[in-house]
Protein backbone atom coordinates (compact mmCIF):
# COMPACT_ATOMS: atom_id res chain seq x y z
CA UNK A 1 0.00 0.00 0.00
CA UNK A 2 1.44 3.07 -1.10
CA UNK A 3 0.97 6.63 1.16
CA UNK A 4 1.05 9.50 -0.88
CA UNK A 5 1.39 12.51 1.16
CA UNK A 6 0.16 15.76 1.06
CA UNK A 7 1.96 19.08 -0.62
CA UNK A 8 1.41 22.25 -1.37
CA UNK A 9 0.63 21.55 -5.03
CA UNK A 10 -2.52 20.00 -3.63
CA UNK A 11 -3.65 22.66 -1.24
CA UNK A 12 -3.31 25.08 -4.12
CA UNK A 13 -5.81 22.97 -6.21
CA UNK A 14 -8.71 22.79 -3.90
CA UNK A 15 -7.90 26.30 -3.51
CA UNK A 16 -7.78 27.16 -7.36
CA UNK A 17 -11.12 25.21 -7.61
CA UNK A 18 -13.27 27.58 -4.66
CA UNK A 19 -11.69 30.02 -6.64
CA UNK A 20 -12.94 29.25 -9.76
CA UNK A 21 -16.43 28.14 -8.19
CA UNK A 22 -16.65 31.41 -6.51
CA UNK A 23 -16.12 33.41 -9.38
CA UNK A 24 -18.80 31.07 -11.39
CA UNK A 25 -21.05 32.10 -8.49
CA UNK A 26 -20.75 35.57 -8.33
CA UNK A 27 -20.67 35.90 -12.00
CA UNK A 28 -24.26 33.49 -13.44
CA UNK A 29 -26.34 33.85 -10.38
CA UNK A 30 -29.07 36.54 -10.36
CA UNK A 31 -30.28 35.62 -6.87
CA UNK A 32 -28.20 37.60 -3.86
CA UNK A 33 -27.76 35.29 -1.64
CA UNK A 34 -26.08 32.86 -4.53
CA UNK A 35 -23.75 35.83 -4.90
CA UNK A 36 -22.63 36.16 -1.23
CA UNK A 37 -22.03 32.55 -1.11
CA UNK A 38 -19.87 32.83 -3.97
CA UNK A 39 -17.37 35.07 -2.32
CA UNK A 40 -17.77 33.09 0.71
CA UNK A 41 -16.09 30.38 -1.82
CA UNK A 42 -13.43 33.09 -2.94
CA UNK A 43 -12.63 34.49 0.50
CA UNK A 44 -12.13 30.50 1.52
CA UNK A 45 -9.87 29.93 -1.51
CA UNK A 46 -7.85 32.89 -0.24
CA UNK A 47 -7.71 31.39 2.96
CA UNK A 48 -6.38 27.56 2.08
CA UNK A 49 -3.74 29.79 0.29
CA UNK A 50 -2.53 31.53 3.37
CA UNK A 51 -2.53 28.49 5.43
CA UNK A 52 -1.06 26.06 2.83
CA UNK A 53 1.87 28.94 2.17
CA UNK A 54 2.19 29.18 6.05
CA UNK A 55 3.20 25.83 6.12
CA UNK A 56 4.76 24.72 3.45
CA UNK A 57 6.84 28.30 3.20
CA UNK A 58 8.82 30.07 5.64
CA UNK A 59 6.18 32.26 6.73
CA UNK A 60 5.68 30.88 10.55
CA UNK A 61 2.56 31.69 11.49
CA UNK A 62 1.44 34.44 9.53
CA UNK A 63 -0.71 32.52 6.91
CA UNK A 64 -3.19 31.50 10.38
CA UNK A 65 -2.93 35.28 11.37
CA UNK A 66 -4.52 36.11 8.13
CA UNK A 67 -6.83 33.11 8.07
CA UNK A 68 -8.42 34.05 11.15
CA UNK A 69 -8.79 37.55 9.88
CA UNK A 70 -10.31 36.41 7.00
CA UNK A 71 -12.98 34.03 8.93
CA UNK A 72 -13.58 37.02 11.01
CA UNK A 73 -14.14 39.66 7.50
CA UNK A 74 -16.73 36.36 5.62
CA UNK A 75 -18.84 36.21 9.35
CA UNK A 76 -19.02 40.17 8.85
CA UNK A 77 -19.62 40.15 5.65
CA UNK A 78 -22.45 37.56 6.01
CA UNK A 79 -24.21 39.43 8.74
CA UNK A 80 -24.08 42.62 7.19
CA UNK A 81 -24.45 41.21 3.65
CA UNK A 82 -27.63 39.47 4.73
CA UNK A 83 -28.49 42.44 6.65
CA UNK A 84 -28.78 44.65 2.95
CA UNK A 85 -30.56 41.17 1.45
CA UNK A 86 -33.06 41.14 4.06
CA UNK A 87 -33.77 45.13 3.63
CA UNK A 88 -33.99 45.08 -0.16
CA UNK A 89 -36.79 41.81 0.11
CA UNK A 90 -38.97 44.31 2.40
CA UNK A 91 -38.39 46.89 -0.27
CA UNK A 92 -38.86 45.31 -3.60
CA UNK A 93 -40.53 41.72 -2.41
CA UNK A 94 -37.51 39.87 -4.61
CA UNK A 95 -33.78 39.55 -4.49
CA UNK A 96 -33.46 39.64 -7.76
CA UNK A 97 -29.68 41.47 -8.63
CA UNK A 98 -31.14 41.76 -12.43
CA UNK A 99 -34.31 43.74 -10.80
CA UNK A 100 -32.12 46.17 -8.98
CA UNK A 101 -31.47 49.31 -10.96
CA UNK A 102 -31.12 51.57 -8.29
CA UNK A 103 -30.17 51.76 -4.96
CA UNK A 104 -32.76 54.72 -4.20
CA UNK A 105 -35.59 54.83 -2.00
């Protein structure tokens, strides 16, 4: 039985992947809250790359420094993100991004 371990090459795979499903989410879906969860899948990308750079560079521990930063920024973005979905449903009864032309009352 052969044990293949586990390098940074692979780490930066899964990352590239989020990335690219992130970016697939933000960019086709019309709905808002498919949009937030696609840069949930970014932000996450971003932070396999810290990590996976931490430790497989000679960072120390920098790369968890800015992973918990960045855990911290996608719960603040979700609250306040959901926050502005939540206000515009009251508003326009849809969350629609194609129906939003204007950010006036």
């Amino acid at each position: 039985m052969s044990m293949t371990t586990v390098g940074l090459a692979h780490y930066l795979v899964v990352s590239v992947v989020l990335l690219c499903l992130g970016l697939y989410c933000v960019l086709t879906r019309r709905n808002a809250i498919g949009v937030l969860m696609g840069i949930e899948l970014i932000l996450n990308s971003a932070g396999i790359n810290f990590v996976a750079v931490s430790r497989y560079g000679s960072a120390g521990f920098d790369g968890q420094v800015f992973a918990v930063f960045i855990i911290m920024l996608a719960a603040a973005e979700s609250a306040i993100g959901l926050a502005v979905v939540l206000g515009i449903y009251r508003r326009m009864r849809a969350i629609d991004t194609s129906r939003l032309t204007t950010l006036q009352g």
